[in-house]
N, C-alpha and C. Protein backbone atom coordinates (compact mmCIF):
# COMPACT_ATOMS: atom_id res chain seq x y z
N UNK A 1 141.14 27.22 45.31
CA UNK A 1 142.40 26.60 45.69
C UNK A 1 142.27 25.09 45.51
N UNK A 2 143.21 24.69 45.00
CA UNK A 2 143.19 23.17 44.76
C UNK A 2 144.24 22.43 45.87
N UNK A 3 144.32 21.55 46.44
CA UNK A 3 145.30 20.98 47.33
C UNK A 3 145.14 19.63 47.32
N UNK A 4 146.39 19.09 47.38
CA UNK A 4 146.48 17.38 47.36
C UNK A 4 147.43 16.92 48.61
N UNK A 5 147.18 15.78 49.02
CA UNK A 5 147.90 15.48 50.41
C UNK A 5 149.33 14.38 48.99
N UNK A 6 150.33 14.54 49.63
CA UNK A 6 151.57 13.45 48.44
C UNK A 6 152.36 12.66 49.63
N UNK A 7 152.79 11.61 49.48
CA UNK A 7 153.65 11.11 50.35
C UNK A 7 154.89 10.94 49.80
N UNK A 8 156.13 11.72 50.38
CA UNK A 8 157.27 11.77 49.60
C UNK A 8 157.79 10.54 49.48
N UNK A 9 158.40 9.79 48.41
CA UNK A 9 158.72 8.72 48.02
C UNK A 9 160.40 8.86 47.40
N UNK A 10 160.96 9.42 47.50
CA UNK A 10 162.14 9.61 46.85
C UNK A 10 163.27 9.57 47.60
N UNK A 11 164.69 8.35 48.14
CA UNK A 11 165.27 8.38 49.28
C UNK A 11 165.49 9.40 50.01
N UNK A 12 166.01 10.73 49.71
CA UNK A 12 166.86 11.19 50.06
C UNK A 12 165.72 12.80 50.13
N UNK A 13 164.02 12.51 50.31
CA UNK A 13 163.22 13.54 50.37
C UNK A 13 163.68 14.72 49.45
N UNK A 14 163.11 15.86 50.26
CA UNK A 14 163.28 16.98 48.80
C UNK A 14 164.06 17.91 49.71
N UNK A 15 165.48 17.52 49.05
CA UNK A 15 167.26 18.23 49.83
C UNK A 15 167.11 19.44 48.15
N UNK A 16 168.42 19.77 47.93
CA UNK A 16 168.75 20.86 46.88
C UNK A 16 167.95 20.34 45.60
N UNK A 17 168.66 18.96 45.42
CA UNK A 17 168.20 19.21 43.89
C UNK A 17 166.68 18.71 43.32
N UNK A 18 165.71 18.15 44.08
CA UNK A 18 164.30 17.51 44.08
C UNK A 18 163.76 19.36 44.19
N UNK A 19 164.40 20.00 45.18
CA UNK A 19 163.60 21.29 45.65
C UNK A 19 163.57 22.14 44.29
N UNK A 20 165.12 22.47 43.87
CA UNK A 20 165.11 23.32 42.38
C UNK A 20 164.64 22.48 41.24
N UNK A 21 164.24 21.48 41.09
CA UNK A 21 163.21 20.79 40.27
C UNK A 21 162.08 21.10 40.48
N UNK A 22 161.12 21.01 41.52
CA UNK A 22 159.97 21.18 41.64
C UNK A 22 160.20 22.72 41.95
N UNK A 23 160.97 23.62 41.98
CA UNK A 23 160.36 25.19 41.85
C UNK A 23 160.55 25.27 40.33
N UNK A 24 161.33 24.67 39.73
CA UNK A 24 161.19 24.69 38.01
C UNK A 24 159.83 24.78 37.38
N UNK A 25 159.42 23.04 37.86
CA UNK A 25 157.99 23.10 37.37
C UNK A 25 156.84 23.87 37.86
N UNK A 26 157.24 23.95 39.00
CA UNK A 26 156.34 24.89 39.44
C UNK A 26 156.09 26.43 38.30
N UNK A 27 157.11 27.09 38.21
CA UNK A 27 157.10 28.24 37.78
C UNK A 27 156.82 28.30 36.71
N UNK A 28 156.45 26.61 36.08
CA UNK A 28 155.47 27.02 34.68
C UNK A 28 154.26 27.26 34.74
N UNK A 29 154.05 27.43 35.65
CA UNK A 29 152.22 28.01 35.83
C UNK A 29 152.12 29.12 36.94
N UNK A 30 150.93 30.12 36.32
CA UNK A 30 151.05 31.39 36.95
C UNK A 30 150.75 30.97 38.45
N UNK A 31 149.87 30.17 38.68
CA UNK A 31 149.65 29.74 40.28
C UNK A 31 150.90 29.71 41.16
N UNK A 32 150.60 29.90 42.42
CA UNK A 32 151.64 29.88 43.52
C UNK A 32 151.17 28.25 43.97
N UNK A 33 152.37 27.84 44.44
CA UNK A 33 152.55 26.34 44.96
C UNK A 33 152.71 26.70 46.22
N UNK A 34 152.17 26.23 47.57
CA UNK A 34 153.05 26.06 48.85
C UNK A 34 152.85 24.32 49.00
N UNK A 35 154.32 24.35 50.03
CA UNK A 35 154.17 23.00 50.47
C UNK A 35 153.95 23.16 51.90
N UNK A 36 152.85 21.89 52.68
CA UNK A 36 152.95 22.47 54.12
C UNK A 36 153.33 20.96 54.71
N UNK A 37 153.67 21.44 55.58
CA UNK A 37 154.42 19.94 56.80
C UNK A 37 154.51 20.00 58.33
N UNK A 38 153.55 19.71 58.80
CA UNK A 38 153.95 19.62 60.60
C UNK A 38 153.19 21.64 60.88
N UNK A 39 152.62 21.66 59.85
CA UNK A 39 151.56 22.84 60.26
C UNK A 39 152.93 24.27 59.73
N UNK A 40 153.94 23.73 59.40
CA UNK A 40 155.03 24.71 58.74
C UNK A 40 154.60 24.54 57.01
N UNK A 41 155.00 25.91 56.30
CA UNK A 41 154.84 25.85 55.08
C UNK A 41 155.77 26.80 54.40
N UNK A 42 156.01 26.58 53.16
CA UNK A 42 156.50 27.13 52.30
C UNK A 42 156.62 27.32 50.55
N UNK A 43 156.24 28.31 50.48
CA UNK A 43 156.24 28.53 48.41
C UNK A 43 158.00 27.63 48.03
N UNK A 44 157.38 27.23 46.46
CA UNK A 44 158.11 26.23 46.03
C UNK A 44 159.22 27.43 45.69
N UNK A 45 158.75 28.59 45.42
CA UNK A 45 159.92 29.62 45.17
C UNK A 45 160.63 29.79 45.58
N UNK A 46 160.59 29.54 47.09
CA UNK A 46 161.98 30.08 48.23
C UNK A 46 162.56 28.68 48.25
N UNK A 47 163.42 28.27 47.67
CA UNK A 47 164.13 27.22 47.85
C UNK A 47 164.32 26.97 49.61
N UNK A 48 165.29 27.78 49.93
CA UNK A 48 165.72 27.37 50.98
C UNK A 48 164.85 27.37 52.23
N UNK A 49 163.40 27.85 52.11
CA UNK A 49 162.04 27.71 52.89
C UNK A 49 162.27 26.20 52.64
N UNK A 50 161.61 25.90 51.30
CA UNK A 50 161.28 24.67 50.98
C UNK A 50 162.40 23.78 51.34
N UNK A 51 163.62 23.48 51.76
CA UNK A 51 164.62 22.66 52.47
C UNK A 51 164.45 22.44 53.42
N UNK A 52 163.95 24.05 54.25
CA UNK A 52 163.77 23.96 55.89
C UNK A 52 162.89 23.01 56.20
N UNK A 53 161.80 22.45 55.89
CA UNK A 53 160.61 22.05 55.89
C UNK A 53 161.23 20.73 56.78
N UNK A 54 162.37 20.19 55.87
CA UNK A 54 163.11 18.81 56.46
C UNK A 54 161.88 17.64 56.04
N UNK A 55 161.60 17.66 54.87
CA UNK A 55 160.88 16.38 54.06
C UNK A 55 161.81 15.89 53.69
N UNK A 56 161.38 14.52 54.40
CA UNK A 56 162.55 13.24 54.22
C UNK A 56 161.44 11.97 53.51
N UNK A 57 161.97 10.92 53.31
CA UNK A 57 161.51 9.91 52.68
C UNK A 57 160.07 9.03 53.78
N UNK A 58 159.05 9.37 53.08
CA UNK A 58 157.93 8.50 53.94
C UNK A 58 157.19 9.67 54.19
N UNK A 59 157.66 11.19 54.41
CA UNK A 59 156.81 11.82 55.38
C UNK A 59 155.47 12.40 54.03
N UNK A 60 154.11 12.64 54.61
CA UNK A 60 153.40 13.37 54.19
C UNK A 60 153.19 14.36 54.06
N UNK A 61 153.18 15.39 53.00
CA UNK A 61 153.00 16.44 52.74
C UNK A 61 151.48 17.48 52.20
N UNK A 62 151.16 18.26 52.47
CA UNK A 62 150.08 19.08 51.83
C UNK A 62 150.55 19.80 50.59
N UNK A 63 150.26 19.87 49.71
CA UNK A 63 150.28 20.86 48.29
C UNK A 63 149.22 21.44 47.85
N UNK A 64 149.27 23.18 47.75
CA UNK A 64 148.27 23.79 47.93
C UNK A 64 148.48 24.51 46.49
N UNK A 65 147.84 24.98 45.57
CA UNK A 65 148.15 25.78 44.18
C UNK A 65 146.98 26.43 44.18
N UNK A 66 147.20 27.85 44.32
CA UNK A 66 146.08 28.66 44.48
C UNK A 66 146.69 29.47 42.69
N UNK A 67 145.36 30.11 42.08
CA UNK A 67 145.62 30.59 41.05
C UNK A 67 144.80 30.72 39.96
N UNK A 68 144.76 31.41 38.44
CA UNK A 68 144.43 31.37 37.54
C UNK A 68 144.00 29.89 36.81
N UNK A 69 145.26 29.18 37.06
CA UNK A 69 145.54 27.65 36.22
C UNK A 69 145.80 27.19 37.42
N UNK A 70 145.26 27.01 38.37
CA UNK A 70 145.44 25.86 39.72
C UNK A 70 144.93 24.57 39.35
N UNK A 71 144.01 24.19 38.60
CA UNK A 71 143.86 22.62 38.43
C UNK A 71 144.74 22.20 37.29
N UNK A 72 145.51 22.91 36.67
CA UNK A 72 146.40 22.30 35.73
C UNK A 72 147.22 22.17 36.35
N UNK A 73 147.76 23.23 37.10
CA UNK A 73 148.80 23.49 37.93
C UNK A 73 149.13 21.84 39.20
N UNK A 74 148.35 22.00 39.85
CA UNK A 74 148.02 21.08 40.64
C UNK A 74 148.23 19.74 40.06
N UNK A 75 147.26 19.11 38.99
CA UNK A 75 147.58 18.19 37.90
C UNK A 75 149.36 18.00 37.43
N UNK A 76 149.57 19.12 36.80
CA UNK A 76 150.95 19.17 36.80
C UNK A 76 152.11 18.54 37.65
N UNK A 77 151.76 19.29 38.53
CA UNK A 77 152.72 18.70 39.92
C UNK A 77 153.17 17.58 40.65
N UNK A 78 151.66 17.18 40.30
CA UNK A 78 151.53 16.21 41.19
C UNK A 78 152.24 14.70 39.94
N UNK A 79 151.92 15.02 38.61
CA UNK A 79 152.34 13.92 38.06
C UNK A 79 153.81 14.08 37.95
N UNK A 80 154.79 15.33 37.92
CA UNK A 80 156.10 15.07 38.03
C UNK A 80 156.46 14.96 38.99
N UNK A 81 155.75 14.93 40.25
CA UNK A 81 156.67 14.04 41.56
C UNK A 81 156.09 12.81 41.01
N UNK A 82 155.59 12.03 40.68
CA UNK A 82 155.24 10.91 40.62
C UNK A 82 156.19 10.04 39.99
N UNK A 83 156.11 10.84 38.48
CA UNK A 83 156.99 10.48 37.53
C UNK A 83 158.81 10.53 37.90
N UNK A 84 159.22 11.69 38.64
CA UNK A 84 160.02 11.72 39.22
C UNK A 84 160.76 11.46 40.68
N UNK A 85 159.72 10.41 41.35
CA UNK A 85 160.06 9.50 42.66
C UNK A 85 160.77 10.89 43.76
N UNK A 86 159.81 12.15 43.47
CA UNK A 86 159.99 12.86 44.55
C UNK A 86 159.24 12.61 46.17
């Protein structure tokens, strides 16, 4: 399992459309993504898990990619929130 701690940077945290972006990218790799927050977690798949979470701008997050391709996966991820001020 690969996991990275991210600090959300994007005003408005990850509401509808940051969430169906990152389950996009996510789902290009066979690995499962969860995100965890405040000891709550959720796969990037269930959108509306991943809303509940209530990641807003500033807060820290865990990202966990367990899998076949988890260090690409992981790699992956982590540079399109970057690139994309999630």
């Amino acid at each position: 399992m690969e996991e990275f701690l991210y600090t959300v940077c994007g005003m408005e945290g990850i509401h509808a459309r940051p969430a169906g972006q990152l389950a996009k990218k996510a789902a290009q790799y066979k690995s499962c993504v969860t995100i965890e927050k405040d000891g709550r977690e959720a796969t990037t798949s269930r959108l509306m898990a991943l809303m509940g979470l209530d990641i807003r701008c500033g807060d820290s997050i865990k990202i966990k990619v367990e899998g076949s391709d988890e260090h690409t996966a992981a790699d992956g991820i982590k540079r399109f929130m970057t690139e994309h001020s999630i």
